[in-house]
C-alpha atoms as a PDB file:
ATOM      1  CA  UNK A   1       2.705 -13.504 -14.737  1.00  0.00           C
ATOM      2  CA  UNK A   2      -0.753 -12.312 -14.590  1.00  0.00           C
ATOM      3  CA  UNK A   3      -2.867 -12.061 -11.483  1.00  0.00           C
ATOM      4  CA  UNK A   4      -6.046 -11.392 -10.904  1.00  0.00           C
ATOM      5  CA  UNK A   5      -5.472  -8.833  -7.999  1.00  0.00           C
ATOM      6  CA  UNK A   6      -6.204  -5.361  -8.821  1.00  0.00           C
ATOM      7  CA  UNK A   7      -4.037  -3.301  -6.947  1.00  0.00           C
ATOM      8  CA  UNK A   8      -0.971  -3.608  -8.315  1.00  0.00           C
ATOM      9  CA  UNK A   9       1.848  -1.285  -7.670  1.00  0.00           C
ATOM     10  CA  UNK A  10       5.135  -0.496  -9.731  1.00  0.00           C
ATOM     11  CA  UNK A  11       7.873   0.357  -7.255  1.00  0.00           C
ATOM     12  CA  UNK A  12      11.518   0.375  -6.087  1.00  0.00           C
ATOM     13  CA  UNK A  13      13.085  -1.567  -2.878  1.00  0.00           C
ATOM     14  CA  UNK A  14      15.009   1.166  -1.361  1.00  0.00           C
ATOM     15  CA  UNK A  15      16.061  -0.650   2.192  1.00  0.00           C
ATOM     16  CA  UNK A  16      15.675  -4.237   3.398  1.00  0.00           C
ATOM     17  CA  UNK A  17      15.476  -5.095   7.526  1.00  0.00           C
ATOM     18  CA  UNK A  18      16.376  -8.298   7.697  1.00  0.00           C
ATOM     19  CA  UNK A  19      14.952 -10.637  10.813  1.00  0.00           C
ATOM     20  CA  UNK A  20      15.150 -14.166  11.891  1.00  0.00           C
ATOM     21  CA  UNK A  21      12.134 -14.522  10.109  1.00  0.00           C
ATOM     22  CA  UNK A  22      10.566 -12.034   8.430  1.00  0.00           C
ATOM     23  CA  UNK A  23      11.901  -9.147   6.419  1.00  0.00           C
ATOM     24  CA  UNK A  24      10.713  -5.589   6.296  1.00  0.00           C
ATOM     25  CA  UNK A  25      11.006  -4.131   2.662  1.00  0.00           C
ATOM     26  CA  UNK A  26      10.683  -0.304   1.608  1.00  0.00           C
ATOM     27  CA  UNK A  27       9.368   0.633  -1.556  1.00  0.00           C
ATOM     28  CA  UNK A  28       8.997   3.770  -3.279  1.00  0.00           C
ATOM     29  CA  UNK A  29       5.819   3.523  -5.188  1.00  0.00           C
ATOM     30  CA  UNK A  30       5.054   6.784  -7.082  1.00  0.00           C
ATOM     31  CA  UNK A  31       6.730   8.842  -4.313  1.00  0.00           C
ATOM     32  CA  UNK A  32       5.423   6.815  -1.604  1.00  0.00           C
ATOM     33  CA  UNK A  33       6.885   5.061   1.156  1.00  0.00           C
ATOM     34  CA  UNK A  34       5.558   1.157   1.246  1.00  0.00           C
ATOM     35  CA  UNK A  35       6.577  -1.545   3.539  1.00  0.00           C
ATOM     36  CA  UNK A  36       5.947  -4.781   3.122  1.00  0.00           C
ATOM     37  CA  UNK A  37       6.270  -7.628   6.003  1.00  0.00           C
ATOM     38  CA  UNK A  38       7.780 -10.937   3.792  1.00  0.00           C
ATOM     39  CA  UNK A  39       9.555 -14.161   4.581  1.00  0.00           C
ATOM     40  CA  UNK A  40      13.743 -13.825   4.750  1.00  0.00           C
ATOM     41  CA  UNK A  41      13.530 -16.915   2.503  1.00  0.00           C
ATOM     42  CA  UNK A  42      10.737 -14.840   0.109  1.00  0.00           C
ATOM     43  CA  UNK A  43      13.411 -12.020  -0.062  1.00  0.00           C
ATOM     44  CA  UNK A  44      16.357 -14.410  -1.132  1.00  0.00           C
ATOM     45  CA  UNK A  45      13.800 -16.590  -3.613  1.00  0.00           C
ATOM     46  CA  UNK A  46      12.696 -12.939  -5.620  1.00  0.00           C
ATOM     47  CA  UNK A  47      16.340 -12.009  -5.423  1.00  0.00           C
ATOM     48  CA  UNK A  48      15.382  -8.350  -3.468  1.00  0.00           C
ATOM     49  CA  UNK A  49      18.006  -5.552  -3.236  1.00  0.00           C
ATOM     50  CA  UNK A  50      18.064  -1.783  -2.917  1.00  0.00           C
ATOM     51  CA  UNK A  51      17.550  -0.657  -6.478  1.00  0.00           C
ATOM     52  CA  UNK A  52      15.645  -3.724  -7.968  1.00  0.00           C
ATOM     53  CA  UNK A  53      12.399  -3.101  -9.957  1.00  0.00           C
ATOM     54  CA  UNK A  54       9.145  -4.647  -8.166  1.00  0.00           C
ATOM     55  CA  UNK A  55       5.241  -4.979  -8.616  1.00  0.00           C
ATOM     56  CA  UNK A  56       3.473  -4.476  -5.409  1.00  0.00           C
ATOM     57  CA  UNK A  57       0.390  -6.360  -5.311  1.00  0.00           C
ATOM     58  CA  UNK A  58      -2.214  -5.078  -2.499  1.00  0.00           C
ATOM     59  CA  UNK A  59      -4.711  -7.765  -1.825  1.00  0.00           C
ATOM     60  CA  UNK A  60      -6.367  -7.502   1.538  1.00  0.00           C
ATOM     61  CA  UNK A  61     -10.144  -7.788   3.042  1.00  0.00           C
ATOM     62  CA  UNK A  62      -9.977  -5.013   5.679  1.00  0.00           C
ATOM     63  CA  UNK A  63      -8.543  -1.742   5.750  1.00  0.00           C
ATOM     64  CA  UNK A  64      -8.651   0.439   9.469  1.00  0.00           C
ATOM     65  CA  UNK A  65      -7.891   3.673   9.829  1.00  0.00           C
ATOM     66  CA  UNK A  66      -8.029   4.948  13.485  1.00  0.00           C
ATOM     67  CA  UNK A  67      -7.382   8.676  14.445  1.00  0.00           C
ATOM     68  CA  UNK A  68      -6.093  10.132  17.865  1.00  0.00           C
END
């Protein structure tokens, strides 16, 4: 599949937290700890597990960073 998005991410799940709803999943991307907020049903669709090869794809309008 190609997509026009830019920012996209080779990675690794390492963990999924599933909710009633949503699902947090951890990637390793280059030595970096992601998480991205999905759909349970997204999770079961892309058939997500620890260990499975993934493309992260960033696509967002705002970015914040705040400091203490």
């Amino acid at each position: 599949m190609k997509l026009s998005a830019r920012n996209q991410l080779p990675g690794t799940v390492v963990s999924i937290t599933h909710g009633e709803a949503i699902a947090n999943v951890e990637l390793n991307v280059a030595g970096q700890r992601l998480v991205a907020s999905i759909t349970v049903e997204a999770v079961q669709q892309l058939g997500l597990e620890p260990g499975k090869e993934i493309v992260a794809v960033i696509k967002a309008s705002d970015v914040m960073v705040g400091v203490a």
